[in-house]
C-alpha atoms as a PDB file:
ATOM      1  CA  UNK A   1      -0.389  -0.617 -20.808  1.00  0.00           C
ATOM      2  CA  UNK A   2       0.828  -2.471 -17.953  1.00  0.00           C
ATOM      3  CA  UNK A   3       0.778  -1.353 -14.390  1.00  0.00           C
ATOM      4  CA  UNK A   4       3.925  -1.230 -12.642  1.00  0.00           C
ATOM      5  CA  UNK A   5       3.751  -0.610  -9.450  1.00  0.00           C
ATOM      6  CA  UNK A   6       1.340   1.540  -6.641  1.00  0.00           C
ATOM      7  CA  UNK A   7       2.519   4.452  -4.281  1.00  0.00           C
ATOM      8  CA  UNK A   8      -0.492   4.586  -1.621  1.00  0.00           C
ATOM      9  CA  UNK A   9      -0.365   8.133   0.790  1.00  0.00           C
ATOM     10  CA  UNK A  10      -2.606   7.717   3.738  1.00  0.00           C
ATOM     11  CA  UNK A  11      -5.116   9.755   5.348  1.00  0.00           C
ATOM     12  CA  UNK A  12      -8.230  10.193   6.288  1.00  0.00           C
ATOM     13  CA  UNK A  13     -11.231  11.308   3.558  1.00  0.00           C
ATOM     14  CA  UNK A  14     -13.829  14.968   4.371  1.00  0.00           C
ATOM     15  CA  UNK A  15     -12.424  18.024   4.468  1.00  0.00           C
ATOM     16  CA  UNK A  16     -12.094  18.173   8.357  1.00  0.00           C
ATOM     17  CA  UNK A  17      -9.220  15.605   7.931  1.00  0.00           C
ATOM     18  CA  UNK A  18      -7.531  17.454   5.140  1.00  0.00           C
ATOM     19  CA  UNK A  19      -4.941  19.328   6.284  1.00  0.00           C
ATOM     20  CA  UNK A  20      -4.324  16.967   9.546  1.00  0.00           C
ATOM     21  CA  UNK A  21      -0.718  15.477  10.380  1.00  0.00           C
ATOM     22  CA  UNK A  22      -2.445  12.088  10.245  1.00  0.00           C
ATOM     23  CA  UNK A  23      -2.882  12.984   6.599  1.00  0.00           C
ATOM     24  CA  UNK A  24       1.195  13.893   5.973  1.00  0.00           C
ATOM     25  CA  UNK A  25       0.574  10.456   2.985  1.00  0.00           C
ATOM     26  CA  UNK A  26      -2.330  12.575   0.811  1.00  0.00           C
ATOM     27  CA  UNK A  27      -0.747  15.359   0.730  1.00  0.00           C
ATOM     28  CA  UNK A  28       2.433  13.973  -0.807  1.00  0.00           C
ATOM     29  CA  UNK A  29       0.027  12.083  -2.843  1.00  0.00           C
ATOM     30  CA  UNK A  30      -1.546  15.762  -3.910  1.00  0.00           C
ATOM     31  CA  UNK A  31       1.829  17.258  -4.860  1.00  0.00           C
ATOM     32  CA  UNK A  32       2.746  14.500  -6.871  1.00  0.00           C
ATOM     33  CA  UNK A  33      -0.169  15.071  -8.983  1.00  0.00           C
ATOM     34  CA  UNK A  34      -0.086  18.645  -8.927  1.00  0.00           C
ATOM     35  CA  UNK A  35       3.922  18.750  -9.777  1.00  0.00           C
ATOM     36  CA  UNK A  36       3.481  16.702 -12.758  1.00  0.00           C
ATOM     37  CA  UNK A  37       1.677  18.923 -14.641  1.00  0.00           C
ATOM     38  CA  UNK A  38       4.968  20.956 -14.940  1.00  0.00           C
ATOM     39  CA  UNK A  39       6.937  18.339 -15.444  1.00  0.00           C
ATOM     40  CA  UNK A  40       6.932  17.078 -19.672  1.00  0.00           C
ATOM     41  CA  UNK A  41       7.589  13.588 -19.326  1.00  0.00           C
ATOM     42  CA  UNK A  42       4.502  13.269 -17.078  1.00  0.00           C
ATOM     43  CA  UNK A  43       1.054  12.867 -17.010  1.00  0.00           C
ATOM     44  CA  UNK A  44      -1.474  12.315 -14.197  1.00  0.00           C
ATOM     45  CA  UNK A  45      -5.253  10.890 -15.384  1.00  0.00           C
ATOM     46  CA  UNK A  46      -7.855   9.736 -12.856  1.00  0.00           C
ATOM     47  CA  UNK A  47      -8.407   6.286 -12.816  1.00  0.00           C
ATOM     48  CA  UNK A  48     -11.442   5.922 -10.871  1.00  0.00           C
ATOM     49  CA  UNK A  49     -13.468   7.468  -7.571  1.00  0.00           C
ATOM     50  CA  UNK A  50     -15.294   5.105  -5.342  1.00  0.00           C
ATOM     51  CA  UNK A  51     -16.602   5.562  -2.282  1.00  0.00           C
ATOM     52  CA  UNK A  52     -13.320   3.210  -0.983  1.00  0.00           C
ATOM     53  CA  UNK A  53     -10.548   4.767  -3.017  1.00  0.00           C
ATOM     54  CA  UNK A  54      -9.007   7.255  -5.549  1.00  0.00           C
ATOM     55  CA  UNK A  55      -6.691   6.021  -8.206  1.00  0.00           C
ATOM     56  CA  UNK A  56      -4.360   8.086 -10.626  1.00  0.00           C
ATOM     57  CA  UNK A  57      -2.833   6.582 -13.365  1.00  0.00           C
ATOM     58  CA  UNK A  58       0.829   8.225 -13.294  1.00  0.00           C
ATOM     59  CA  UNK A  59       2.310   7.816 -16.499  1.00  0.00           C
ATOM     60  CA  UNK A  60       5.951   8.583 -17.587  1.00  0.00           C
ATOM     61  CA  UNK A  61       6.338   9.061 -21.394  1.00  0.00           C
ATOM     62  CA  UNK A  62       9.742   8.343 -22.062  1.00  0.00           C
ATOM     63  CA  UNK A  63       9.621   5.234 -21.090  1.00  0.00           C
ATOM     64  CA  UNK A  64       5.604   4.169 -21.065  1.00  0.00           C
ATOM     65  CA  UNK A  65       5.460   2.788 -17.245  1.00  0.00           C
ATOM     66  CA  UNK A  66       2.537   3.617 -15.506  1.00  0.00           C
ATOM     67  CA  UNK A  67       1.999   3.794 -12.029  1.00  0.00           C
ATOM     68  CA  UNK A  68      -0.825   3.668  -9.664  1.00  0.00           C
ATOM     69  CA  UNK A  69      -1.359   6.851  -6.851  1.00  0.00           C
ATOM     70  CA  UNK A  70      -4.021   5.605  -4.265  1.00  0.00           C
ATOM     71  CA  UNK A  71      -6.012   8.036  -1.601  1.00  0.00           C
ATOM     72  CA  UNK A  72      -7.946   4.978   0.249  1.00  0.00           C
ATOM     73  CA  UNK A  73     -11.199   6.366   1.006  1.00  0.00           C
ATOM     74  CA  UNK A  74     -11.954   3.876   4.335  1.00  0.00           C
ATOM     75  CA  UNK A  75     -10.181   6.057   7.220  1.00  0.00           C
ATOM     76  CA  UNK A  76      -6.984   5.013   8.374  1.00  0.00           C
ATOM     77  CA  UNK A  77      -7.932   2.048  10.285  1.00  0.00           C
ATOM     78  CA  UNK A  78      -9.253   0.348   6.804  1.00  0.00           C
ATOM     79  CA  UNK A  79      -6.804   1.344   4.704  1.00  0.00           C
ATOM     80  CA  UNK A  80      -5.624  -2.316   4.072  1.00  0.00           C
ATOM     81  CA  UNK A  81      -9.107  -3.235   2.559  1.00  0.00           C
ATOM     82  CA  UNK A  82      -7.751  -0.219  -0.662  1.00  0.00           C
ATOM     83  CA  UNK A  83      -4.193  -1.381  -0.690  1.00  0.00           C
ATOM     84  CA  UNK A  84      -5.420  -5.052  -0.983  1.00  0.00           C
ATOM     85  CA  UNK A  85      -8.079  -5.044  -3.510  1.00  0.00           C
ATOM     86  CA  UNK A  86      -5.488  -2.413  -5.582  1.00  0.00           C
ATOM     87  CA  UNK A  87      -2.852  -5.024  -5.925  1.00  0.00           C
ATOM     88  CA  UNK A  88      -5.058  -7.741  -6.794  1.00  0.00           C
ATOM     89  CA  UNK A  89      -6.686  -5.876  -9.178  1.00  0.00           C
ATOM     90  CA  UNK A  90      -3.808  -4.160 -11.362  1.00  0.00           C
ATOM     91  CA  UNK A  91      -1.763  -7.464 -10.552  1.00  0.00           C
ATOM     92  CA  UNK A  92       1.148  -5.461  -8.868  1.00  0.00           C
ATOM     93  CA  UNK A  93       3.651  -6.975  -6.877  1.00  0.00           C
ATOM     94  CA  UNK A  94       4.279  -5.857  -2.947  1.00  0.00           C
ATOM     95  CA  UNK A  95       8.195  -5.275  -3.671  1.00  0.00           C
ATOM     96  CA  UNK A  96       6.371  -2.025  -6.300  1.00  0.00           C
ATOM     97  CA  UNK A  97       4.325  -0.809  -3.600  1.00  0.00           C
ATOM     98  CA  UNK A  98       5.497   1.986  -1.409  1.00  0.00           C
ATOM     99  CA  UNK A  99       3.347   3.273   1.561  1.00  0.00           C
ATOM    100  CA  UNK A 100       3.842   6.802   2.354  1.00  0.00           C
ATOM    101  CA  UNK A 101       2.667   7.758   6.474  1.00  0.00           C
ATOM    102  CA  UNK A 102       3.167  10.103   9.038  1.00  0.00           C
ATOM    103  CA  UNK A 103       5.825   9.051  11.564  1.00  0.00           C
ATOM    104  CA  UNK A 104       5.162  10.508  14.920  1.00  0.00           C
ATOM    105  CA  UNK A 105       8.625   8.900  16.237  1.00  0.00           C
ATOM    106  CA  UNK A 106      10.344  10.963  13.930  1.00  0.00           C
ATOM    107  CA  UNK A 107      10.756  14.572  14.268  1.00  0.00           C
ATOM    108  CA  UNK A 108       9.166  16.980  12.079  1.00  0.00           C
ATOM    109  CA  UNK A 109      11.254  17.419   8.914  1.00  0.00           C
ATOM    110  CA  UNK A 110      12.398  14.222   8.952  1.00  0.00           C
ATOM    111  CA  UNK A 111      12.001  11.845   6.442  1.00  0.00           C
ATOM    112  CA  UNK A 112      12.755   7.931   6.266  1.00  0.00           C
ATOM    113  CA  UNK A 113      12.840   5.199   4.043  1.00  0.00           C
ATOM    114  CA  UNK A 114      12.017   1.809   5.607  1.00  0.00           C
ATOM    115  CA  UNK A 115      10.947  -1.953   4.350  1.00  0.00           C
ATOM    116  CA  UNK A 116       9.331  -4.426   6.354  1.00  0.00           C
ATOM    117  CA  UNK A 117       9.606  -4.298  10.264  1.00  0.00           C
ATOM    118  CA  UNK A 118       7.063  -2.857  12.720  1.00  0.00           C
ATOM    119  CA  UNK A 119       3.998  -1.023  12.382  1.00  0.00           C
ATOM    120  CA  UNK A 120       4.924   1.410  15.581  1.00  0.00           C
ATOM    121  CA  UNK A 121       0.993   1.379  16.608  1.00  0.00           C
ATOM    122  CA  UNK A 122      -0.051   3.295  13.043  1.00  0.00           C
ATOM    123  CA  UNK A 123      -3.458   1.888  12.137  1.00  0.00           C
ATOM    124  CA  UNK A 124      -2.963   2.514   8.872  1.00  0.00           C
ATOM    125  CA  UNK A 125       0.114   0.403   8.525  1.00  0.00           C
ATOM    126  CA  UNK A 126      -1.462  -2.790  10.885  1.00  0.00           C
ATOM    127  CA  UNK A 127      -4.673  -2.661   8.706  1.00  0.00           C
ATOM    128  CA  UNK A 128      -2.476  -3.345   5.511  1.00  0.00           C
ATOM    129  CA  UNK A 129      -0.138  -5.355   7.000  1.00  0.00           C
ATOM    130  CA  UNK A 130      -3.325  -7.681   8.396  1.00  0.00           C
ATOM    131  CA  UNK A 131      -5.071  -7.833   4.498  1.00  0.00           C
ATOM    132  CA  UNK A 132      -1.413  -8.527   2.688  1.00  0.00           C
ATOM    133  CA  UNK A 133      -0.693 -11.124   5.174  1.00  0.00           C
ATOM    134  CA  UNK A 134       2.917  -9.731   5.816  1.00  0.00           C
ATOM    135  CA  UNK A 135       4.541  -6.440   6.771  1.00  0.00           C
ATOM    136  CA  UNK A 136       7.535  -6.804   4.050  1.00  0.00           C
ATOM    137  CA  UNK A 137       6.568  -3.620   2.004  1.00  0.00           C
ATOM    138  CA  UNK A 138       8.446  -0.478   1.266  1.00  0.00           C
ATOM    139  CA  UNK A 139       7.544   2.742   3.817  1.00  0.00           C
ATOM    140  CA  UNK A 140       8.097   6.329   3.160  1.00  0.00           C
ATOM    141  CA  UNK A 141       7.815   7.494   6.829  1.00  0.00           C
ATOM    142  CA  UNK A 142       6.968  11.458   6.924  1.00  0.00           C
ATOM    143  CA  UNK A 143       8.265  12.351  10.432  1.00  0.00           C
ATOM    144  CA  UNK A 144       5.553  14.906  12.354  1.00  0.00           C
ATOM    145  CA  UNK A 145       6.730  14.260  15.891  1.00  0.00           C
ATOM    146  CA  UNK A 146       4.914  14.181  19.276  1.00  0.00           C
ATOM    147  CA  UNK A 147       3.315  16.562  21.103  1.00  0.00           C
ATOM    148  CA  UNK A 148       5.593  18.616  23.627  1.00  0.00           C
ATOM    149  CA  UNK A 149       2.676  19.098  26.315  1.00  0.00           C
ATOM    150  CA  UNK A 150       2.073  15.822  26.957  1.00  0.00           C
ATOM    151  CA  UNK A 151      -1.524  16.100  25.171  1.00  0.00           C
ATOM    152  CA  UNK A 152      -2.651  12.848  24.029  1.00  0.00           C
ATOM    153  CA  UNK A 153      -1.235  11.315  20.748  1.00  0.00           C
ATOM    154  CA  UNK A 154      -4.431  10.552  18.898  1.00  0.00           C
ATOM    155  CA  UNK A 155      -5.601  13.783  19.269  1.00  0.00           C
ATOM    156  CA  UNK A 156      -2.233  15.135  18.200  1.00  0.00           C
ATOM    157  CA  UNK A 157      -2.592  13.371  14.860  1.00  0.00           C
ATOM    158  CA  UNK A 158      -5.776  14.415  14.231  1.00  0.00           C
ATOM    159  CA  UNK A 159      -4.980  17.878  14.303  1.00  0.00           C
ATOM    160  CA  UNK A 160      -3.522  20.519  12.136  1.00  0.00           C
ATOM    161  CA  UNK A 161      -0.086  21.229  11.549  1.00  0.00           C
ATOM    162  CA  UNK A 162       0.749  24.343  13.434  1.00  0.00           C
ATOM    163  CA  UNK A 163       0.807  27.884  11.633  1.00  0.00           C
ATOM    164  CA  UNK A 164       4.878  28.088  12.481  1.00  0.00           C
ATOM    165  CA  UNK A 165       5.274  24.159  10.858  1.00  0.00           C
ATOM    166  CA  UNK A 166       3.506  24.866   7.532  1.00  0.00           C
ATOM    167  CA  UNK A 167       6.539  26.109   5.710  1.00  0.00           C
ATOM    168  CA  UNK A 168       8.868  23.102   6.405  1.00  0.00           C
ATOM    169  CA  UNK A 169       5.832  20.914   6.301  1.00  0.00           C
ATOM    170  CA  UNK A 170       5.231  21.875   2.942  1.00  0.00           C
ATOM    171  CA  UNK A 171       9.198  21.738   2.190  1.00  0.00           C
ATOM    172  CA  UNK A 172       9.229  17.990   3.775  1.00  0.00           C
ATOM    173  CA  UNK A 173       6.353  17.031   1.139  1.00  0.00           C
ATOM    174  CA  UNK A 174       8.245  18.286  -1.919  1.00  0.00           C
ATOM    175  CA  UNK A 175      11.204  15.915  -0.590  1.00  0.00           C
ATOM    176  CA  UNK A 176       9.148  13.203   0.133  1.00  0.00           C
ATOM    177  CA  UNK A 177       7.831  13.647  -3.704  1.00  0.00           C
ATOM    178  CA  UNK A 178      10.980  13.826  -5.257  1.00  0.00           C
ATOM    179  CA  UNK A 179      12.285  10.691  -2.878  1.00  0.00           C
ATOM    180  CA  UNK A 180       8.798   8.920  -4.293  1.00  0.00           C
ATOM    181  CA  UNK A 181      10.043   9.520  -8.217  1.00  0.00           C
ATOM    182  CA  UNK A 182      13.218   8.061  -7.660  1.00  0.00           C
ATOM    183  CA  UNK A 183      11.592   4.826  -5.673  1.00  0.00           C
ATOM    184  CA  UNK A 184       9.584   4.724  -8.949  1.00  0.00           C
ATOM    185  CA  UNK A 185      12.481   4.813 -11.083  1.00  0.00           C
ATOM    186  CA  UNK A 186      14.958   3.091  -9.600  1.00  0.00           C
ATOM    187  CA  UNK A 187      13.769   1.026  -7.014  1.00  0.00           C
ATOM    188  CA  UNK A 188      14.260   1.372  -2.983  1.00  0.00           C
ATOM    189  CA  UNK A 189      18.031   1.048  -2.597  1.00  0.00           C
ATOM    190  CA  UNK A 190      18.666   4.167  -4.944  1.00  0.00           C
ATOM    191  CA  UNK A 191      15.920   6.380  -3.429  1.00  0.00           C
ATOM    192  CA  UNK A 192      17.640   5.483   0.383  1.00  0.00           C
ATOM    193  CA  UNK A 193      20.828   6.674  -1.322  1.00  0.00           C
ATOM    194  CA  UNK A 194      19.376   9.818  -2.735  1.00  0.00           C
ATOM    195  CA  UNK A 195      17.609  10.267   1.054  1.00  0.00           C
ATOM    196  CA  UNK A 196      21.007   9.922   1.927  1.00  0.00           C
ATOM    197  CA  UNK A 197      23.194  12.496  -0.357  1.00  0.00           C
ATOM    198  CA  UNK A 198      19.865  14.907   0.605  1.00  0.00           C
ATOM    199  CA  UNK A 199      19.406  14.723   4.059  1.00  0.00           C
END
């Protein structure tokens, strides 16, 4: 079966990471795969664990395309070296590849589809951006604001999500999956319109 395209959450791997704002991309990525086991037309198989990546073939039945979910492995700041050698491999092209990040210039709840442009100092997006050779690829950009007090950014990031932000955090990731299946299905233009009539 041919592979169609790749939908790549970032994050960073261990369990100390997991549940981080920095990690906003795997846990889309999780729901996804968790989601489609109630959902009939789908099916979710892994593909393989390394010690660089994760890989899910997501398969839709009615019409046989299959899909690649990626969890790079190589921290944030290597997450290009994943993205890269996953295209090259499954023989993908960019304009199928969406790249799903937190977005601390957008507010928490917010959600945005972008393609191409600036990496707004996420070293997730320059490290891909620097092995593709270009920054023209699709970005689903999971907004989890900045810190009020002032605290430094980095830090911020690298924290939890607050117990009082869980519940629309976890709201904001069944969007951002639902946004991702209709980028799968109909391409970029339709999922901004959906994004759009479901703000």
């Amino acid at each position: 079966m041919n592979i169609t395209g790749l939908i790549c959450g970032l994050g960073n791997p261990g369990r100390r990471h997991q549940a981080t704002r920095h990690n906003a991309g795997f846990m889309v990525i999780d729901h996804i795969i968790q989601s489609s086991l109630d959902i009939s037309e789908e099916t979710v198989k892994l593909r393989i664990d390394t010690c660089s990546l994760i890989i899910w073939e997501w398969m839709n039945l009615n019409d046989s395309s299959m899909w690649l979910l990626l969890k790079p492995l190589t921290y944030m700041n290597r997450s290009g070296l994943a993205v890269a050698k996953t295209l090259a491999n499954s023989n993908i092209d960019i304009h199928n590849l969406l790249i799903i990040h937190d977005e601390v210039d957008l507010n928490l709840g917010q959600i945005r589809l972008k393609f191409g442009g600036g990496l707004a100092g996420h070293n997730g997006l320059r490290s891909i951006a620097g092995e593709l050779g270009t920054r023209d690829f699709a970005r689903l950009r999971f907004g989890v604001g900045r810190p009020d007090d002032g605290n430094d950014l980095a830090r911020y990031v690298l924290n939890n999500f607050r117990p009082d932000e869980q519940q629309l955090r976890d709201d904001i990731i069944t969007r951002s999956a639902r946004i991702v299946r209709v980028f799968r299905q109909e391409g970029l233009q339709k999922a901004r319109d959906f994004l759009s009539a479901n703000p």
